[in-house]
N, C-alpha and C. Protein backbone atom coordinates (compact mmCIF):
# COMPACT_ATOMS: atom_id res chain seq x y z
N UNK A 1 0.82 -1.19 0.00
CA UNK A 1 0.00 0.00 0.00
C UNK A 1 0.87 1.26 0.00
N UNK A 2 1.77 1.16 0.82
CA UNK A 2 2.75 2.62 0.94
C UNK A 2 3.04 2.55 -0.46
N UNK A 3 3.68 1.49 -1.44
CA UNK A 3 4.09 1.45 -2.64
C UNK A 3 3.84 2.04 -3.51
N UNK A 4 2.04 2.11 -3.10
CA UNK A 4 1.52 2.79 -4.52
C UNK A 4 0.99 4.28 -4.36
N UNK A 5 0.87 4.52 -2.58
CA UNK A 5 0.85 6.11 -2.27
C UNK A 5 2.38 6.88 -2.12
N UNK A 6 2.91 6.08 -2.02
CA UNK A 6 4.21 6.88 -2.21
C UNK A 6 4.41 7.63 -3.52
N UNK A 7 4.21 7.42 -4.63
CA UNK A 7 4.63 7.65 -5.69
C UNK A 7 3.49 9.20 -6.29
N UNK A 8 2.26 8.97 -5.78
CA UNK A 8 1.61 9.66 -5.75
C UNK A 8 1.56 11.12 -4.71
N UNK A 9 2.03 10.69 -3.87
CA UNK A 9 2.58 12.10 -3.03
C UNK A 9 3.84 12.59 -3.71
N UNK A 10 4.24 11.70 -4.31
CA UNK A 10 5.40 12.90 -4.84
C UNK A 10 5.31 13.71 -6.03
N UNK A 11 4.03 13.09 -6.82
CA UNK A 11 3.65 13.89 -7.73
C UNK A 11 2.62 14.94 -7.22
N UNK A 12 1.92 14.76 -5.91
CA UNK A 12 1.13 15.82 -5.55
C UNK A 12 2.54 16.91 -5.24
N UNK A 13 3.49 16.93 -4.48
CA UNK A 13 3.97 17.71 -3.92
C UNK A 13 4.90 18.30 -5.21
N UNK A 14 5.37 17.77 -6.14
CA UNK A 14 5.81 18.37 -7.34
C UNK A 14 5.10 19.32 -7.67
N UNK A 15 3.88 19.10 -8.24
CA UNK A 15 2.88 19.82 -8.53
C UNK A 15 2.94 21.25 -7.84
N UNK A 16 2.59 21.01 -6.54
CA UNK A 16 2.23 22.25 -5.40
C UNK A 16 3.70 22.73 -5.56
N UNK A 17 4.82 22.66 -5.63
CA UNK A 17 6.17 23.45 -5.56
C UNK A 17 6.17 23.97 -6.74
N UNK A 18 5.67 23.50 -8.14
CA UNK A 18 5.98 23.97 -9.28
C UNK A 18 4.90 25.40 -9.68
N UNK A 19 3.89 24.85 -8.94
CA UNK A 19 2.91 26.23 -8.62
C UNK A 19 3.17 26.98 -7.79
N UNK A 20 3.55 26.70 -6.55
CA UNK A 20 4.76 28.27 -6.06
C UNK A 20 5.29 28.82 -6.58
N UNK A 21 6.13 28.41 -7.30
CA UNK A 21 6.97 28.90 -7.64
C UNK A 21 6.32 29.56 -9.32
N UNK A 22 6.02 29.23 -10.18
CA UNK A 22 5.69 30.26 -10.75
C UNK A 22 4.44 31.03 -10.33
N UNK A 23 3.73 31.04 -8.87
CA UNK A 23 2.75 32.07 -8.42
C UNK A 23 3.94 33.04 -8.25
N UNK A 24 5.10 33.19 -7.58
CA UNK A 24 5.97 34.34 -6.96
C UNK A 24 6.60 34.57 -7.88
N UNK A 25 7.01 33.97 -9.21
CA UNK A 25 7.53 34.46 -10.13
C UNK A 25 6.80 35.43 -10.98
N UNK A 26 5.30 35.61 -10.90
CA UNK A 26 4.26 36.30 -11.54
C UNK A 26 4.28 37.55 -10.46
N UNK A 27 4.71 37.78 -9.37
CA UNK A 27 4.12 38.55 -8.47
C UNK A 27 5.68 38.97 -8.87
N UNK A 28 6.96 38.46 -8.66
CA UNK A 28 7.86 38.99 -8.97
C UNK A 28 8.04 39.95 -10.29
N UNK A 29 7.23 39.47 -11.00
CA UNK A 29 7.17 39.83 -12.35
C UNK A 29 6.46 41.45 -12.28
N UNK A 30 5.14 41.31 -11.92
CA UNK A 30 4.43 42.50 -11.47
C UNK A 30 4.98 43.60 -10.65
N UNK A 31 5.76 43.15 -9.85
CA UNK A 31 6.31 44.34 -9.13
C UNK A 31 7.33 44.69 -9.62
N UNK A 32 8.16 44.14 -10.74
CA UNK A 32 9.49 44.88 -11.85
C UNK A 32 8.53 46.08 -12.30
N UNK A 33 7.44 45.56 -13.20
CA UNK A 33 7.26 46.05 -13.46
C UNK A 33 6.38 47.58 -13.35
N UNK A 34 5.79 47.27 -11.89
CA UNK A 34 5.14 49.19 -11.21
C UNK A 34 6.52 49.70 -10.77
N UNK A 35 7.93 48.95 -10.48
CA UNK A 35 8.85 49.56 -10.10
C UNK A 35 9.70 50.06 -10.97
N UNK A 36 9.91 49.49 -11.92
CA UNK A 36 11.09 49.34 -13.18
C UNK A 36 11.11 51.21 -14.38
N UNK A 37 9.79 51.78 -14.04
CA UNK A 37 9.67 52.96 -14.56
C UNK A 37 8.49 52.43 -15.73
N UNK A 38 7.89 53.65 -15.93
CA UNK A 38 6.93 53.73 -17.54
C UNK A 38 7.60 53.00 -18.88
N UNK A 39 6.79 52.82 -19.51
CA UNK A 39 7.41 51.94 -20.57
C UNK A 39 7.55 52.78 -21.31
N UNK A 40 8.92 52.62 -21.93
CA UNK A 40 10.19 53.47 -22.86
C UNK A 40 9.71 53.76 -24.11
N UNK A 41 9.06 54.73 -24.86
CA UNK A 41 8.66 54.66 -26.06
C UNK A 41 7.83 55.80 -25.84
N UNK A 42 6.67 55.90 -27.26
CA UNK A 42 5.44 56.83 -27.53
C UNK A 42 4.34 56.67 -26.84
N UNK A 43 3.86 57.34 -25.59
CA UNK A 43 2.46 57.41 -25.43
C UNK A 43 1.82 58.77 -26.07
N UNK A 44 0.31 58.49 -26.51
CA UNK A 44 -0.54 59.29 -27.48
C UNK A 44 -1.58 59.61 -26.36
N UNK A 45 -2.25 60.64 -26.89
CA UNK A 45 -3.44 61.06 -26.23
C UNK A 45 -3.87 62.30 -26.96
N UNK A 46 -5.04 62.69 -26.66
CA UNK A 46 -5.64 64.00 -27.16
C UNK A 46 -4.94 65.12 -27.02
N UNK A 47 -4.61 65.72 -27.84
CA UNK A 47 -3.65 66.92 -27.79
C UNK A 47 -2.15 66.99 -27.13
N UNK A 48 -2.22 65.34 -27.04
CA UNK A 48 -0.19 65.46 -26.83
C UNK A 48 0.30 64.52 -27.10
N UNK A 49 1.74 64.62 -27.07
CA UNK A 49 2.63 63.52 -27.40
C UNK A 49 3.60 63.50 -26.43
N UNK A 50 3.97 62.17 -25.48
CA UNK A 50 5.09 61.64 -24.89
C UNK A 50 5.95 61.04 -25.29
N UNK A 51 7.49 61.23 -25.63
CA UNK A 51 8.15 60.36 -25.65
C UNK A 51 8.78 59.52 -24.45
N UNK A 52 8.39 58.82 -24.22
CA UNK A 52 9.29 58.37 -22.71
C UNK A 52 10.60 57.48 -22.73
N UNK A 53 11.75 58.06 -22.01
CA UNK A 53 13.03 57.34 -22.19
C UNK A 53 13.52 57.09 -20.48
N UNK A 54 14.94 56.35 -20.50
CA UNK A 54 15.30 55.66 -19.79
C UNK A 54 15.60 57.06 -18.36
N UNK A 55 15.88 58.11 -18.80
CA UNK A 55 16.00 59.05 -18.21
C UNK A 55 14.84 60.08 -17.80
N UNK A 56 13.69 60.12 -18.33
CA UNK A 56 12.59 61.01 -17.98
C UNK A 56 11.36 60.86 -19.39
N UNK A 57 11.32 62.01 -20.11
CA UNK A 57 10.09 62.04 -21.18
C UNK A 57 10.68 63.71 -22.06
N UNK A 58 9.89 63.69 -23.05
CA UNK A 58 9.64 65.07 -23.61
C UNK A 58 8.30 64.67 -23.88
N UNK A 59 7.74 66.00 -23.95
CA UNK A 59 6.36 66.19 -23.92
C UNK A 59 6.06 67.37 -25.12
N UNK A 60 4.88 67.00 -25.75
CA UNK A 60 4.31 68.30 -26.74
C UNK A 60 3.23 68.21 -26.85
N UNK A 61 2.43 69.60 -26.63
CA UNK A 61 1.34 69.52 -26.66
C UNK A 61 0.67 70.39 -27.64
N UNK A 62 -0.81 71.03 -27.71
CA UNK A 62 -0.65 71.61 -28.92
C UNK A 62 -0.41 73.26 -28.30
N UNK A 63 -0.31 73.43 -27.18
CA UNK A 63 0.46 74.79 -27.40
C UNK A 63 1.43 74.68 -25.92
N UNK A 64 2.46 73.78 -26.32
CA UNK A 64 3.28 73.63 -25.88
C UNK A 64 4.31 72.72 -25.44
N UNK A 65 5.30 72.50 -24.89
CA UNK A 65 5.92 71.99 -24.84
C UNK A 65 6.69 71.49 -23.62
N UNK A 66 7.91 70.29 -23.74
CA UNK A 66 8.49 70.20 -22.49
C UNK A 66 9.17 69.59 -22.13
N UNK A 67 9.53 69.18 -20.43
CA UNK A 67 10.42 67.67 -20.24
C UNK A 67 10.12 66.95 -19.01
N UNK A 68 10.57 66.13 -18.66
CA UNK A 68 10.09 65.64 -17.43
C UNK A 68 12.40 65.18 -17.15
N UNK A 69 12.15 65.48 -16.08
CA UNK A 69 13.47 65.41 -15.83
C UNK A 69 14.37 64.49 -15.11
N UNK A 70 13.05 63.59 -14.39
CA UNK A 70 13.84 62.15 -13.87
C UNK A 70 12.93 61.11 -14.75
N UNK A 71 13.64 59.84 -14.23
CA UNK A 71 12.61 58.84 -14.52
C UNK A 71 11.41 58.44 -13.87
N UNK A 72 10.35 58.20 -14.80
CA UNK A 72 8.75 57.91 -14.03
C UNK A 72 8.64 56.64 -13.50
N UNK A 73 8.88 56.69 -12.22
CA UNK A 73 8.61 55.32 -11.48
C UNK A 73 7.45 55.60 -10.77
N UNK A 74 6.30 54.98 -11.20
CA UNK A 74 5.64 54.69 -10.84
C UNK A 74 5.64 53.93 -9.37
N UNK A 75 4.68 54.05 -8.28
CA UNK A 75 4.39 53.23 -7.08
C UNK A 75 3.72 52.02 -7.17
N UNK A 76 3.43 51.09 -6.16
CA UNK A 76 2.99 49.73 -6.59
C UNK A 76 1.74 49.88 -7.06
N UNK A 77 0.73 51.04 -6.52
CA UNK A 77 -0.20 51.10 -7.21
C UNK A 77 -0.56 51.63 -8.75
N UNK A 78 0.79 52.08 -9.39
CA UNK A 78 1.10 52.87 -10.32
C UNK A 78 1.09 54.40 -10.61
N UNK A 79 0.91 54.85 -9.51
CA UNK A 79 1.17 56.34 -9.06
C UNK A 79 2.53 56.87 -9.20
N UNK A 80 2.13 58.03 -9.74
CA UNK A 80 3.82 58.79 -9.92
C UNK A 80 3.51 60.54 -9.72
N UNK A 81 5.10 61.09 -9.52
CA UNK A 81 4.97 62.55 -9.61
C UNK A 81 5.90 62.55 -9.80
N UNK A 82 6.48 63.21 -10.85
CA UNK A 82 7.82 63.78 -11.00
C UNK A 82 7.70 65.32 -11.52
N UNK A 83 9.13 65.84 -11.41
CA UNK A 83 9.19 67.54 -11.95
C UNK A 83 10.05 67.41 -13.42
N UNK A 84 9.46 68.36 -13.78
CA UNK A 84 9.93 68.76 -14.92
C UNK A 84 9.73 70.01 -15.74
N UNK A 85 10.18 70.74 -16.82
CA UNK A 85 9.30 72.17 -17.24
C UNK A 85 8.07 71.89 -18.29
N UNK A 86 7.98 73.42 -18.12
CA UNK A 86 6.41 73.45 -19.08
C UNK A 86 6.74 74.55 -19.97
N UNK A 87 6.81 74.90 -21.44
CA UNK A 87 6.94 75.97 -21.72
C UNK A 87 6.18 76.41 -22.78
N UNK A 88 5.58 77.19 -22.27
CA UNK A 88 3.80 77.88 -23.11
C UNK A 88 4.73 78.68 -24.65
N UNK A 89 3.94 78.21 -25.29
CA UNK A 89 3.57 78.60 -26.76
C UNK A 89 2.78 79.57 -27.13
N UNK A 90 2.53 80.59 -27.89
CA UNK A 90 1.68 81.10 -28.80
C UNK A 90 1.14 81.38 -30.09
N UNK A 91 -0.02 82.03 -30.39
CA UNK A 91 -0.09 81.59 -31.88
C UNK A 91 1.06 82.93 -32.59
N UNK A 92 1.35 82.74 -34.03
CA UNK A 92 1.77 83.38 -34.49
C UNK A 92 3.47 82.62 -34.48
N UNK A 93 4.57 83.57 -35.30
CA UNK A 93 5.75 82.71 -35.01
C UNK A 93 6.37 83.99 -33.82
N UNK A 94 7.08 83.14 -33.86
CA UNK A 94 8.35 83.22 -32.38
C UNK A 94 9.83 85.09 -32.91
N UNK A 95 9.25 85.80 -32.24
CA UNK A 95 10.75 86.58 -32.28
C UNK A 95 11.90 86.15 -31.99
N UNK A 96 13.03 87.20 -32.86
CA UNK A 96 14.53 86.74 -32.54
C UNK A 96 14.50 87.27 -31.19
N UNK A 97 14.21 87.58 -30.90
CA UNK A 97 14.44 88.43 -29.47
C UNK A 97 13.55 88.12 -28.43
N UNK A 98 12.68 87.14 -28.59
CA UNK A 98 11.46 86.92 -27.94
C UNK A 98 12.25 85.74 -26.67
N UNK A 99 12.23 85.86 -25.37
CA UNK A 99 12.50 84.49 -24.42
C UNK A 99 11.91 83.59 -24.21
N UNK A 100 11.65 82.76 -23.98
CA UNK A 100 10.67 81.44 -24.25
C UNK A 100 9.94 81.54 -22.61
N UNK A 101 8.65 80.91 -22.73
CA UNK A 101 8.33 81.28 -21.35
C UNK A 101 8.09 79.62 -20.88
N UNK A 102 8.94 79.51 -19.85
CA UNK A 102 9.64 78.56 -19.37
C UNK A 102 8.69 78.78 -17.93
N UNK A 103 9.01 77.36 -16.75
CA UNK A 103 7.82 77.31 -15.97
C UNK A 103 8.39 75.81 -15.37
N UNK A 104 8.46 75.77 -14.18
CA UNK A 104 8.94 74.21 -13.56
C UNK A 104 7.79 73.71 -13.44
N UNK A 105 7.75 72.47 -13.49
CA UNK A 105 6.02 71.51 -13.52
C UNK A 105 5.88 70.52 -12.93
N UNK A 106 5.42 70.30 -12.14
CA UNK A 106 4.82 68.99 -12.01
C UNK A 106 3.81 67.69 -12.64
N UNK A 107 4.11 66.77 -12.93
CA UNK A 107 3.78 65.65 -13.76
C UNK A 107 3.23 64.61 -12.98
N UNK A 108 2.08 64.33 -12.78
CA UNK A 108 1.56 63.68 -11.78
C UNK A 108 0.44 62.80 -12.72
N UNK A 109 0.14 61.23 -11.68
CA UNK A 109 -1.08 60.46 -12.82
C UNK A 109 -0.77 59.18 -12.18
N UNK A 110 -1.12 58.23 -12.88
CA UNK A 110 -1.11 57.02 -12.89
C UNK A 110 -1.45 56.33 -14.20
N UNK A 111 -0.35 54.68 -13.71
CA UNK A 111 -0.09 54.22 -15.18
C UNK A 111 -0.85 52.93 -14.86
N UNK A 112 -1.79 52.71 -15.88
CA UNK A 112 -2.38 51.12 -15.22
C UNK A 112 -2.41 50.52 -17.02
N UNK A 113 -1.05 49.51 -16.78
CA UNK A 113 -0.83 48.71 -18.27
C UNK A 113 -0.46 49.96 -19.48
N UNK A 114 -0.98 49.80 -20.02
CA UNK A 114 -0.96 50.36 -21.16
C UNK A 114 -1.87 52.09 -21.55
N UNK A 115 -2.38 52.46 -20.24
CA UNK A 115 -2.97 53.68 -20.11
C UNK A 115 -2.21 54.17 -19.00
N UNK A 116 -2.47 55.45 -19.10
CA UNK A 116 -1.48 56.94 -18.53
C UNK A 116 -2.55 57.87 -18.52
N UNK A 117 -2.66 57.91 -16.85
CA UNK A 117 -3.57 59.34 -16.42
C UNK A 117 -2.78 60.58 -16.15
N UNK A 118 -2.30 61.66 -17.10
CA UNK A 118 -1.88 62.19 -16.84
C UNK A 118 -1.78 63.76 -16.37
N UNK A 119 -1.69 64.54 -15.48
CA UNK A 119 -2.21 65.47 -14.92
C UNK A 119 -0.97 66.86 -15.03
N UNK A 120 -0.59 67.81 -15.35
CA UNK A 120 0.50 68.95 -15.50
C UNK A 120 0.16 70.16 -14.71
N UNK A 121 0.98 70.80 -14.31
CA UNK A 121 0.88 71.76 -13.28
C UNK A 121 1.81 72.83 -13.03
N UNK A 122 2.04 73.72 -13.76
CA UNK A 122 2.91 74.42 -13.43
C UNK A 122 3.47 74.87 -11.96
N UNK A 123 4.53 74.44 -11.33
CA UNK A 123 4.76 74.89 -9.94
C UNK A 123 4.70 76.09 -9.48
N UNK A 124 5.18 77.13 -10.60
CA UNK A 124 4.99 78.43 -9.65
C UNK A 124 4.12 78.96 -9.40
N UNK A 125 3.10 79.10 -10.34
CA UNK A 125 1.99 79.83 -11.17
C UNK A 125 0.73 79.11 -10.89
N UNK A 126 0.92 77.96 -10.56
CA UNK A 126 -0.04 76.81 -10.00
C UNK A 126 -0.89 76.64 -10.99
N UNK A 127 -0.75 77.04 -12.30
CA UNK A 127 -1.64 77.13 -13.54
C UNK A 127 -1.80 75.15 -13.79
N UNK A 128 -3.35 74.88 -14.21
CA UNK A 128 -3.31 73.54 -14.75
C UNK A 128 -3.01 73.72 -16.10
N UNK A 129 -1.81 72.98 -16.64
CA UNK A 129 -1.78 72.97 -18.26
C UNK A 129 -2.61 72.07 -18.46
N UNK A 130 -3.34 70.88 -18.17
CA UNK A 130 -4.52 70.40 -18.24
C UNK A 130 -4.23 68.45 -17.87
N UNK A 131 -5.18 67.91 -17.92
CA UNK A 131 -5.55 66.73 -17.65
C UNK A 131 -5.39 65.53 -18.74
N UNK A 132 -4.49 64.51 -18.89
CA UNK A 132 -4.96 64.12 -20.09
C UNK A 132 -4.80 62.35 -20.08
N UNK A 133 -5.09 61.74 -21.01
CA UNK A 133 -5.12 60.35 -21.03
C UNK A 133 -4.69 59.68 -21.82
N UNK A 134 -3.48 59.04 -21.74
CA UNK A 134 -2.16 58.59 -22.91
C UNK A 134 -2.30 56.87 -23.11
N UNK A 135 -1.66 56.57 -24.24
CA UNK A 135 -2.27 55.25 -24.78
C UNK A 135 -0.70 54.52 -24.94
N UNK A 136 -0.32 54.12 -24.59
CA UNK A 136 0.94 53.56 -24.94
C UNK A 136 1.11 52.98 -26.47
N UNK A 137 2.14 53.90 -27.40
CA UNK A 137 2.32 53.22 -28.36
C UNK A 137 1.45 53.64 -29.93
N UNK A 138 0.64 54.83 -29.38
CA UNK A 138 -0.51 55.80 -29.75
C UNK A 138 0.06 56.36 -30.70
N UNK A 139 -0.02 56.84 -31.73
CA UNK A 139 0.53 57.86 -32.42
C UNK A 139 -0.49 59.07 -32.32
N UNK A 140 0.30 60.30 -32.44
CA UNK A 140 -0.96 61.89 -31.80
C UNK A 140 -0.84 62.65 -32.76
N UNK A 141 -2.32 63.06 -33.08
CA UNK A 141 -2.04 64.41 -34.30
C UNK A 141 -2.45 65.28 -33.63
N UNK A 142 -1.20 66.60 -33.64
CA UNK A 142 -1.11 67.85 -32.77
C UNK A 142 -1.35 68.76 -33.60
N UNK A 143 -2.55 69.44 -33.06
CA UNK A 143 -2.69 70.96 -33.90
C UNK A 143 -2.52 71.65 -32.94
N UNK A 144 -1.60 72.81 -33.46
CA UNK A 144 -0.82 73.74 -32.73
C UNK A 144 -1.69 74.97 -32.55
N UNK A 145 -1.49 75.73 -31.32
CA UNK A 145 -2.19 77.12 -31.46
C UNK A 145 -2.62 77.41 -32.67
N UNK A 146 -3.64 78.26 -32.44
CA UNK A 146 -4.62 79.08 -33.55
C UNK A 146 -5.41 79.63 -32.46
């Protein structure tokens, strides 16, 4: 009798270790990735464009522009804030003599998969450059001031 349950507990207990172990390898997996930063490439959305890189983002919107200046690491829940500038645009073209109007920002949102809630804020001025919702991988058609 042991003969023939023996052989069978060891395939139960195979089983149950081989499912541990890839349950914590999935959870391992998940937390690279809310930790590891935003994913490196084009997110799209209504009236802007992100590029996101290993170092921060550039940003364009349609009347304006920008950067984000660290990398977006997101929290486990996928929450982030980082700083970076904002620099307002107008219609018409640009003087030789004209200074660019520049503005430190805050970049705040959350990333869940493949969507980006993203929120801008100028720090000094406390102005909202506005609210927006990015698609990973999106391509964006920007119309510029008018």
């Amino acid at each position: 009798m042991i003969a023939l349950l023996f052989p069978l507990l060891v395939i139960f207990l195979t089983k149950d270790c081989t499912h541990q172990k890839l349950k914590a390898n999935k959870q391992t997996n998940e937390a690279n990735y809310k930790t590891d930063g935003a994913q490196i490439g084009l997110w799209g959305g209504d009236s802007i464009r992100l590029e996101v890189t290993e170092q921060g983002a550039q940003v364009e919107y349609a009347c304006g522009y920008g950067s984000i200046d660290q990398k977006i690491v997101p929290d486990g829940n996928g929450y982030f804030n980082v700083k970076g500038t904002h620099i307002r645009e107008h219609v018409g073209p640009v003087r030789d003599d004209e200074t660019s109007n520049n503005h430190p920002a805050q970049f705040s949102g959350q990333i869940n998969n493949k969507t980006m809630n993203l929120t801008v804020t100028e720090s000094d001025t406390k102005k909202l450059v506005g609210k927006f919702t990015l698609v990973y991988g999106q391509e964006t058609r920007l119309v510029k001031c008018n």
